[in-house]
PDB file of N, CA and C in Angstrom:
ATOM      1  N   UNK A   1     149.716  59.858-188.679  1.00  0.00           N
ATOM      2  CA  UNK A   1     148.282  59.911-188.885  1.00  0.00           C
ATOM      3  C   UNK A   1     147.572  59.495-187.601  1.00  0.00           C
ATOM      4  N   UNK A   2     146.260  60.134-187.148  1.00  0.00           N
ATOM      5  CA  UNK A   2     145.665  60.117-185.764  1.00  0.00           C
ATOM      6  C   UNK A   2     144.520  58.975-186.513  1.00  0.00           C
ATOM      7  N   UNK A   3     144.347  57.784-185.548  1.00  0.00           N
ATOM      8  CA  UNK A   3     143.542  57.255-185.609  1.00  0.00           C
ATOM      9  C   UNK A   3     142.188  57.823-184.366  1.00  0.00           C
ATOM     10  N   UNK A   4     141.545  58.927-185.053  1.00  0.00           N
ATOM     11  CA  UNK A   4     140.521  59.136-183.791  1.00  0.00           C
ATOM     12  C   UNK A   4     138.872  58.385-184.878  1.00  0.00           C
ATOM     13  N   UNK A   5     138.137  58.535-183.962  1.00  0.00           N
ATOM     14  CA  UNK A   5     137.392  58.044-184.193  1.00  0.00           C
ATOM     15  C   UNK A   5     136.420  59.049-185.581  1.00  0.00           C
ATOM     16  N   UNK A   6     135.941  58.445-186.694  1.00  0.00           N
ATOM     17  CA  UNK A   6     135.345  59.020-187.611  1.00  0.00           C
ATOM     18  C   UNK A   6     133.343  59.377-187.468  1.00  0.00           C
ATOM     19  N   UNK A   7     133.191  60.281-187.787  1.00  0.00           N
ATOM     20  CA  UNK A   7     131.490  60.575-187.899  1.00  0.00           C
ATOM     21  C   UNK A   7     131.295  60.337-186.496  1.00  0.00           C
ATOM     22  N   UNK A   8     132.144  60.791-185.224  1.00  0.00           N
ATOM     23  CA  UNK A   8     131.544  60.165-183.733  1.00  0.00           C
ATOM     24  C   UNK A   8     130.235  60.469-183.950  1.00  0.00           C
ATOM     25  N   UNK A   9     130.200  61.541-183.734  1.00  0.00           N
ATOM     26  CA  UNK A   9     128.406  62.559-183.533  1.00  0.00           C
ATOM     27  C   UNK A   9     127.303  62.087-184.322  1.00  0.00           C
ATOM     28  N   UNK A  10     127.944  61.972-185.738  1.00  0.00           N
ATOM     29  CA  UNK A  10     126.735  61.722-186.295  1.00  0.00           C
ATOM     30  C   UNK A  10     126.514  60.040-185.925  1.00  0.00           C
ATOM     31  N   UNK A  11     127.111  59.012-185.340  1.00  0.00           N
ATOM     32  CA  UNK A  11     126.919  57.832-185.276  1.00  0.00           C
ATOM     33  C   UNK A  11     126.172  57.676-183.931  1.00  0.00           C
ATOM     34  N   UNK A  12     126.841  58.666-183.430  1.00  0.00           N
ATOM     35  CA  UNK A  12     125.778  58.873-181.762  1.00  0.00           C
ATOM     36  C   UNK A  12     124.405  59.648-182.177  1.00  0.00           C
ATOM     37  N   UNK A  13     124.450  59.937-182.697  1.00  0.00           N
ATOM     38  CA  UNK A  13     122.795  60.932-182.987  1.00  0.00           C
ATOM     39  C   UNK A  13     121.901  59.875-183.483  1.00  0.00           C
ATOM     40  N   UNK A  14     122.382  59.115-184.346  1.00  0.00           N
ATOM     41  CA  UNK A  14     121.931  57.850-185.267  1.00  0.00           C
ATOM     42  C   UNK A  14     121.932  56.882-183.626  1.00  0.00           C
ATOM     43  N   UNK A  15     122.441  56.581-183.036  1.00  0.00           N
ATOM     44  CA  UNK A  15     122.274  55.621-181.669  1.00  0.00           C
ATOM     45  C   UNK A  15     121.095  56.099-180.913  1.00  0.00           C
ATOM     46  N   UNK A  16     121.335  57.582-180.577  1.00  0.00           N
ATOM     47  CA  UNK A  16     119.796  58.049-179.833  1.00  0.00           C
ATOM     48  C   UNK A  16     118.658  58.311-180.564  1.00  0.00           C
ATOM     49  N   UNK A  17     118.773  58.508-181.516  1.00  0.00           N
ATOM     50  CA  UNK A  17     117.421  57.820-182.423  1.00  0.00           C
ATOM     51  C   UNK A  17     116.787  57.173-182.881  1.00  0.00           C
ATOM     52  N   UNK A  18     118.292  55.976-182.687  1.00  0.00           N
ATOM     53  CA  UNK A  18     117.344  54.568-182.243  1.00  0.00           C
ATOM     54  C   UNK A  18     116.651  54.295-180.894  1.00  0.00           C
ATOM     55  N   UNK A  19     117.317  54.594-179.921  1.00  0.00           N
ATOM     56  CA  UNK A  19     116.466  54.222-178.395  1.00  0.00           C
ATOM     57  C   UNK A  19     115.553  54.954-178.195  1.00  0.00           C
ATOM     58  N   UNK A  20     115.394  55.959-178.643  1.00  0.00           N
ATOM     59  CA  UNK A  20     114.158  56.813-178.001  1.00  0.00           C
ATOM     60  C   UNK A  20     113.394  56.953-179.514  1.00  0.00           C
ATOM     61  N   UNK A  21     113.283  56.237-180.306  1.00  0.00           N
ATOM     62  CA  UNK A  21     112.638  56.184-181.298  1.00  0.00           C
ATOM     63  C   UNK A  21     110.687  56.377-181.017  1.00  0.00           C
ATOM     64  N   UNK A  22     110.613  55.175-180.052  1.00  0.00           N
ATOM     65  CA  UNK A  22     109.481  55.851-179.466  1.00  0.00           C
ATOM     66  C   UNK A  22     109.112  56.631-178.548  1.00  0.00           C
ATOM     67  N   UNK A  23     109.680  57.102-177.942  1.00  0.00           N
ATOM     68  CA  UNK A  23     109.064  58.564-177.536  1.00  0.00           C
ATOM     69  C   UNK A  23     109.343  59.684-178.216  1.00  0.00           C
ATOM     70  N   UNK A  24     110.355  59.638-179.250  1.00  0.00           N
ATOM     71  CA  UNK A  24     110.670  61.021-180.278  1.00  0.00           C
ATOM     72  C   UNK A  24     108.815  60.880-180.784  1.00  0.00           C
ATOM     73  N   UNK A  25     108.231  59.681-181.318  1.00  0.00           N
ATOM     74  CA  UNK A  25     106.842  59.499-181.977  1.00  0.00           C
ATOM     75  C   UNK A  25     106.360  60.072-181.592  1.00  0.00           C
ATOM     76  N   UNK A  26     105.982  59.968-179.944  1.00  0.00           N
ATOM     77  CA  UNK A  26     104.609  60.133-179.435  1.00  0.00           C
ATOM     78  C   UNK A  26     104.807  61.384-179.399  1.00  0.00           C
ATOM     79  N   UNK A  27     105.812  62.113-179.616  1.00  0.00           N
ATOM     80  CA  UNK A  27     105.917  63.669-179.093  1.00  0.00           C
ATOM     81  C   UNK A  27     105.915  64.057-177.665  1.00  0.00           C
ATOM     82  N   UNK A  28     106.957  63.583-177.147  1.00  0.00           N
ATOM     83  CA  UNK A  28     107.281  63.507-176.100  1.00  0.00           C
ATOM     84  C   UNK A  28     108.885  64.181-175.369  1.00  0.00           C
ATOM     85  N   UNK A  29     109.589  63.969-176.501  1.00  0.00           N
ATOM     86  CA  UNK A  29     111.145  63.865-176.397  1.00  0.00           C
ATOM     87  C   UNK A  29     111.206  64.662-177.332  1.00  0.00           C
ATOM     88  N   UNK A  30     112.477  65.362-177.066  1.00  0.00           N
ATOM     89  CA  UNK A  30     113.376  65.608-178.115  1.00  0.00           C
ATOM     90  C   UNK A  30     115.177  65.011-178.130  1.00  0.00           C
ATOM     91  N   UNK A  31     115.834  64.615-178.960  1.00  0.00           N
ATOM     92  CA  UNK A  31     117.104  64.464-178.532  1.00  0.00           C
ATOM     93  C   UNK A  31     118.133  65.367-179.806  1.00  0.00           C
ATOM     94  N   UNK A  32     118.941  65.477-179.339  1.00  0.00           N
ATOM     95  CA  UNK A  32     119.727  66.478-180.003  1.00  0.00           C
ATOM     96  C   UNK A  32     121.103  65.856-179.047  1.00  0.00           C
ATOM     97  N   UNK A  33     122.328  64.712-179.968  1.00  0.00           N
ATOM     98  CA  UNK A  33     123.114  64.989-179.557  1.00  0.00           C
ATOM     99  C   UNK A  33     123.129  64.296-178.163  1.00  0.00           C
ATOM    100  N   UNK A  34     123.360  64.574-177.072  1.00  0.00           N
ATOM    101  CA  UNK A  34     123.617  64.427-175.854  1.00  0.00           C
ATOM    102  C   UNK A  34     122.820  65.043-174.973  1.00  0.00           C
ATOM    103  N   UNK A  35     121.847  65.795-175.525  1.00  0.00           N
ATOM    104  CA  UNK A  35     120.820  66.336-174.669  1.00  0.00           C
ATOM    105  C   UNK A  35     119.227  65.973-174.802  1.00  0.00           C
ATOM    106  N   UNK A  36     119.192  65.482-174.254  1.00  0.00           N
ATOM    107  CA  UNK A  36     117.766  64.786-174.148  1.00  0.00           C
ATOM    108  C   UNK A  36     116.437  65.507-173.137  1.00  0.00           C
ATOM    109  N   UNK A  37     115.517  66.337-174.079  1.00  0.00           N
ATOM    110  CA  UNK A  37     114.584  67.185-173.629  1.00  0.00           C
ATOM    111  C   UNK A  37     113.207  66.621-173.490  1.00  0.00           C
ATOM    112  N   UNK A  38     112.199  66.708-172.444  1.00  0.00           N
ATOM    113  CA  UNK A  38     111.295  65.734-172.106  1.00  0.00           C
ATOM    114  C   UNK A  38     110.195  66.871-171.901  1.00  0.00           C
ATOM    115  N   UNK A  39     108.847  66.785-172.213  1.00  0.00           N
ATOM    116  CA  UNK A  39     107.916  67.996-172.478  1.00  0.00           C
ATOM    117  C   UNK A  39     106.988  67.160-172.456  1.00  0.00           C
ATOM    118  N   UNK A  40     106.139  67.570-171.542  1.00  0.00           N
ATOM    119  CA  UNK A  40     104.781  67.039-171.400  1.00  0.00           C
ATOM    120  C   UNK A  40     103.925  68.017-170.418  1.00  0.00           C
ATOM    121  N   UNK A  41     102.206  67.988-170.368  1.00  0.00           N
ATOM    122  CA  UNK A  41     101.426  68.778-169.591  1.00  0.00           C
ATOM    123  C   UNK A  41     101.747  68.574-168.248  1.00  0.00           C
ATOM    124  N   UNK A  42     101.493  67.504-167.819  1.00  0.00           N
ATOM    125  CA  UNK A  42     101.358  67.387-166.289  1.00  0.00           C
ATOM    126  C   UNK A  42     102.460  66.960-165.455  1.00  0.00           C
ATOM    127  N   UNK A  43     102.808  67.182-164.143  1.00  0.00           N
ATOM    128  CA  UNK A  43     103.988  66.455-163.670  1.00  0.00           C
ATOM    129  C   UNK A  43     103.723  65.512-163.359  1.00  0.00           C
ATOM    130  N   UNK A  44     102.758  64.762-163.102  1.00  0.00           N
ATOM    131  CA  UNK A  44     102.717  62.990-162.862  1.00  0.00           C
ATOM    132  C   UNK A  44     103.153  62.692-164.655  1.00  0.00           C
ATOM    133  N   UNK A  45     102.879  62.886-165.652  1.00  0.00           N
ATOM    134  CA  UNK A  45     103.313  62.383-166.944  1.00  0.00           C
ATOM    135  C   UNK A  45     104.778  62.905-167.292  1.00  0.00           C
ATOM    136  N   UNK A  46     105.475  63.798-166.428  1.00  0.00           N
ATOM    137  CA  UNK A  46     106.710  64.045-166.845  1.00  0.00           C
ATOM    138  C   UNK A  46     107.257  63.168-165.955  1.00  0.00           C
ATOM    139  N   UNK A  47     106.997  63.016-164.625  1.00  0.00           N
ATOM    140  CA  UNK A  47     107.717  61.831-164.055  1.00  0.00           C
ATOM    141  C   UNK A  47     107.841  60.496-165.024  1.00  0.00           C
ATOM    142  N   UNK A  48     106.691  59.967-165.596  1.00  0.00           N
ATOM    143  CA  UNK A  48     106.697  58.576-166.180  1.00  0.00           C
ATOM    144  C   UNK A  48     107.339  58.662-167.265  1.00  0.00           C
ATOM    145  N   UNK A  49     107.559  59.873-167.909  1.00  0.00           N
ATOM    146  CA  UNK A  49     108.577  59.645-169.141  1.00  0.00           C
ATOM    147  C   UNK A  49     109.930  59.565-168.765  1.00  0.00           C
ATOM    148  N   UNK A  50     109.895  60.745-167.843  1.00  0.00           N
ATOM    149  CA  UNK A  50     111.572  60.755-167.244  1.00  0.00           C
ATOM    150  C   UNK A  50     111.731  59.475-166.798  1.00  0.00           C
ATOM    151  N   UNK A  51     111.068  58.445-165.963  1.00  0.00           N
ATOM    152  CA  UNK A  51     111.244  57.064-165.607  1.00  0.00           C
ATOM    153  C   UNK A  51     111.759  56.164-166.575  1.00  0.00           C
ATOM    154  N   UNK A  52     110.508  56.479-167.764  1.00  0.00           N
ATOM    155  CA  UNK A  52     111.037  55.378-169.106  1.00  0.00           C
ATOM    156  C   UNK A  52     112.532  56.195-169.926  1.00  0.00           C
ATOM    157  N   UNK A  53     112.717  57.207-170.147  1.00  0.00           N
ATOM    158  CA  UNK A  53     114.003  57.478-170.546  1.00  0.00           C
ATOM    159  C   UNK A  53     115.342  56.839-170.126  1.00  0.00           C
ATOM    160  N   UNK A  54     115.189  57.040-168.602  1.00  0.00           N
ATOM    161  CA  UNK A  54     116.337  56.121-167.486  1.00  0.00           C
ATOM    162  C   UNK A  54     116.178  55.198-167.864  1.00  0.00           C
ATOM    163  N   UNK A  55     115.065  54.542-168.214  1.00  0.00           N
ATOM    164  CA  UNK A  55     115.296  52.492-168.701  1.00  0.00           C
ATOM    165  C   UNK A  55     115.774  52.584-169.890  1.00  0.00           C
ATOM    166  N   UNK A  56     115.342  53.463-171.064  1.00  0.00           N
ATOM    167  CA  UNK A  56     115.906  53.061-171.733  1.00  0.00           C
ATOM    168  C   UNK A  56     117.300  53.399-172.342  1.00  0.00           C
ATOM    169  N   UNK A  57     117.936  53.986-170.814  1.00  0.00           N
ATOM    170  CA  UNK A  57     119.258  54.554-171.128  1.00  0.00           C
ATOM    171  C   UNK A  57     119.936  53.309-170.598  1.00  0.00           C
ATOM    172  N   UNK A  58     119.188  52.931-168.903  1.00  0.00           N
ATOM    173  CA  UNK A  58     120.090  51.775-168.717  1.00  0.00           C
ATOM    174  C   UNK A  58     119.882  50.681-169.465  1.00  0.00           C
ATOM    175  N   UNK A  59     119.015  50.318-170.365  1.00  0.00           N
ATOM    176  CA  UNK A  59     119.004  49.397-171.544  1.00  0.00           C
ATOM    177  C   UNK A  59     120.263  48.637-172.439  1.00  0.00           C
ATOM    178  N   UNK A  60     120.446  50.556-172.602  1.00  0.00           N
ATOM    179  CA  UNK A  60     121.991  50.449-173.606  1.00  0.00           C
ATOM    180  C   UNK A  60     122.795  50.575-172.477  1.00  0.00           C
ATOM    181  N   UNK A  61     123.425  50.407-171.716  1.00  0.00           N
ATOM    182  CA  UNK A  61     124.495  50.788-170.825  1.00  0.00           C
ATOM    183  C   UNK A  61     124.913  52.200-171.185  1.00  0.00           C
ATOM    184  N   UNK A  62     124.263  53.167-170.909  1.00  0.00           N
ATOM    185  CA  UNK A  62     124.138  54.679-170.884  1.00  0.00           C
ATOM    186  C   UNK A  62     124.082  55.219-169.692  1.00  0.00           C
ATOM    187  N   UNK A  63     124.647  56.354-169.663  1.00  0.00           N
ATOM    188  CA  UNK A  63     125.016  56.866-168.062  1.00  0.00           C
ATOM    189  C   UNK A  63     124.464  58.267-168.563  1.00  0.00           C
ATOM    190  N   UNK A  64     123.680  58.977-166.972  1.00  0.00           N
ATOM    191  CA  UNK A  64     123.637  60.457-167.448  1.00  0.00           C
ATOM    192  C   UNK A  64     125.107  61.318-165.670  1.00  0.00           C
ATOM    193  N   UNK A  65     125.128  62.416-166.195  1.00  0.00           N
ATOM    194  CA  UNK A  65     126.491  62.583-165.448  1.00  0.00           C
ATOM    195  C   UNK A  65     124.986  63.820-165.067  1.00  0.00           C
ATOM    196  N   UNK A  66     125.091  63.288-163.313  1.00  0.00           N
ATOM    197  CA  UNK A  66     123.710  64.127-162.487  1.00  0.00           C
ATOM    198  C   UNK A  66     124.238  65.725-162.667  1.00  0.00           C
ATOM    199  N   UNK A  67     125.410  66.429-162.324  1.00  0.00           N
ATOM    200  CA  UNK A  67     125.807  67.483-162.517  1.00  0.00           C
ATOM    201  C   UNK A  67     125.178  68.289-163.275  1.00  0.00           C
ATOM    202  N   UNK A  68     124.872  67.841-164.685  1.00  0.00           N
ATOM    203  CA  UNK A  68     124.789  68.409-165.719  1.00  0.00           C
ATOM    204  C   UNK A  68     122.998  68.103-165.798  1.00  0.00           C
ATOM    205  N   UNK A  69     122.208  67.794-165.421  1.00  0.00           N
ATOM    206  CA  UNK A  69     121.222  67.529-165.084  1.00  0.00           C
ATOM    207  C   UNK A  69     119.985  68.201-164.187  1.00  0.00           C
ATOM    208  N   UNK A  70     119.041  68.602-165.440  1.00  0.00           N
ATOM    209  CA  UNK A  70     118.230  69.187-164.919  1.00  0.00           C
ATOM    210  C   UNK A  70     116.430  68.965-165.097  1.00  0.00           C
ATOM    211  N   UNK A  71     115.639  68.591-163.469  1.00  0.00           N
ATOM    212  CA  UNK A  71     114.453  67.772-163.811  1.00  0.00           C
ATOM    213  C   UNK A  71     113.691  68.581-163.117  1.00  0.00           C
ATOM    214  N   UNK A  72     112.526  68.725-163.656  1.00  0.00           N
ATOM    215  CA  UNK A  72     110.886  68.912-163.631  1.00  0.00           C
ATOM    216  C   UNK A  72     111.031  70.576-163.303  1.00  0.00           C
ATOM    217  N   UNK A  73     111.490  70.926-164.685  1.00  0.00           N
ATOM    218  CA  UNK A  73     112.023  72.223-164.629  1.00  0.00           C
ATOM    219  C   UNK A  73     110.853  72.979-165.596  1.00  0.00           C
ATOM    220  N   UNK A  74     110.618  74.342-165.346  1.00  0.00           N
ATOM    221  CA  UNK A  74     108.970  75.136-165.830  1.00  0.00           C
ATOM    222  C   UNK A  74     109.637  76.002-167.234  1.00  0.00           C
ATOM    223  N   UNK A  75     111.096  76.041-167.200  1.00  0.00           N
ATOM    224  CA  UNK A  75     111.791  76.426-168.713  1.00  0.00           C
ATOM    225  C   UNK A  75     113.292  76.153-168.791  1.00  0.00           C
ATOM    226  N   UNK A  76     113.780  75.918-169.654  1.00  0.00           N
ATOM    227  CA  UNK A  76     114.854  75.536-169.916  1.00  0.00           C
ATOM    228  C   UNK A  76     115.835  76.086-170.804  1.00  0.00           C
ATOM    229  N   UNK A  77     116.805  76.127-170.771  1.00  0.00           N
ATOM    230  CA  UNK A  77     118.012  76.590-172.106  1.00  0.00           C
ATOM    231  C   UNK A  77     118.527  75.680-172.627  1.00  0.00           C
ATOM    232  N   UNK A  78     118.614  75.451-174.197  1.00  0.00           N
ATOM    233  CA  UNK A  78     118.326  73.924-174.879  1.00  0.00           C
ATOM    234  C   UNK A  78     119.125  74.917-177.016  1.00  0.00           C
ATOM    235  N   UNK A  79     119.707  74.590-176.310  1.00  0.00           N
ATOM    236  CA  UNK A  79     120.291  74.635-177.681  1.00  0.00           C
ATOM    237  C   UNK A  79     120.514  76.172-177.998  1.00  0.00           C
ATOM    238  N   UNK A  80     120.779  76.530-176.679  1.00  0.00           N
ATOM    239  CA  UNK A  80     120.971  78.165-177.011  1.00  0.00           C
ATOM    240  C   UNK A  80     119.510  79.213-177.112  1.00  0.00           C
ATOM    241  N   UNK A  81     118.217  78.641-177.317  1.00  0.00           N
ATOM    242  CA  UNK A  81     117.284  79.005-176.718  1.00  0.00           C
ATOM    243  C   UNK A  81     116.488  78.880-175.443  1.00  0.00           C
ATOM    244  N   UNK A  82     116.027  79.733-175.122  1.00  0.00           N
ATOM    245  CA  UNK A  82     114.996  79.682-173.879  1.00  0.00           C
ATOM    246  C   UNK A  82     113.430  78.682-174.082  1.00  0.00           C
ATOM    247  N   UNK A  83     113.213  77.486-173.600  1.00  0.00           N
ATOM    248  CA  UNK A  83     111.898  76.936-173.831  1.00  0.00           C
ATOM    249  C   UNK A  83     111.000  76.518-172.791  1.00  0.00           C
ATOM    250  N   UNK A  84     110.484  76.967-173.072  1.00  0.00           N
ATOM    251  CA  UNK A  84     109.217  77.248-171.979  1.00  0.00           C
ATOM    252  C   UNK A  84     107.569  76.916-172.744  1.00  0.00           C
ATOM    253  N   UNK A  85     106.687  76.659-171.870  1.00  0.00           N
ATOM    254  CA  UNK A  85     105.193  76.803-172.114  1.00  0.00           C
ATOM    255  C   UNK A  85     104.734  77.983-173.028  1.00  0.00           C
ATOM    256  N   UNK A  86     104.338  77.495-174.188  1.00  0.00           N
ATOM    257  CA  UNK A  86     103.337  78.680-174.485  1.00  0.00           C
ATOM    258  C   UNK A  86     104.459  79.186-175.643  1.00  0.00           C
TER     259      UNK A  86
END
């Protein structure tokens, strides 16, 4: 019998919905999983969220792997759709 770990995902989905609890509110964020999507009008206000996200990743001792990482981008591919403005 494999002792692997049980409900990983759903216990991690339940973890990032605790830390970003407030910015999921303000409508700001989205998280899904391991991907964490940041949407706002202006780029001085996408900088300051992207700022507070990083704190509150290094909060929890959370790492993002830069590779896979993509910032102050005008559309994105996010769950198998295209999202963009408008």
């Amino acid at each position: 019998m494999l002792f692997e770990l049980m409900n990983f995902l759903a216990t991690f989905q339940a973890l990032m919905n605790m830390i970003f609890t407030d910015l999921v509110a303000a409508g700001k964020v989205a998280v899904y999983l391991n991907n964490i999507l940041i949407y706002t009008t202006t780029l001085d206000e996408h900088r300051t969220i992207t700022h507070e996200v990083l704190q509150h990743l290094q909060t929890h001792n959370l790492y993002l792997q830069f590779k896979k990482c993509e910032f102050e981008q005008q559309q994105v591919k996010y769950l198998g759709l295209v999202v963009c403005e408008g």
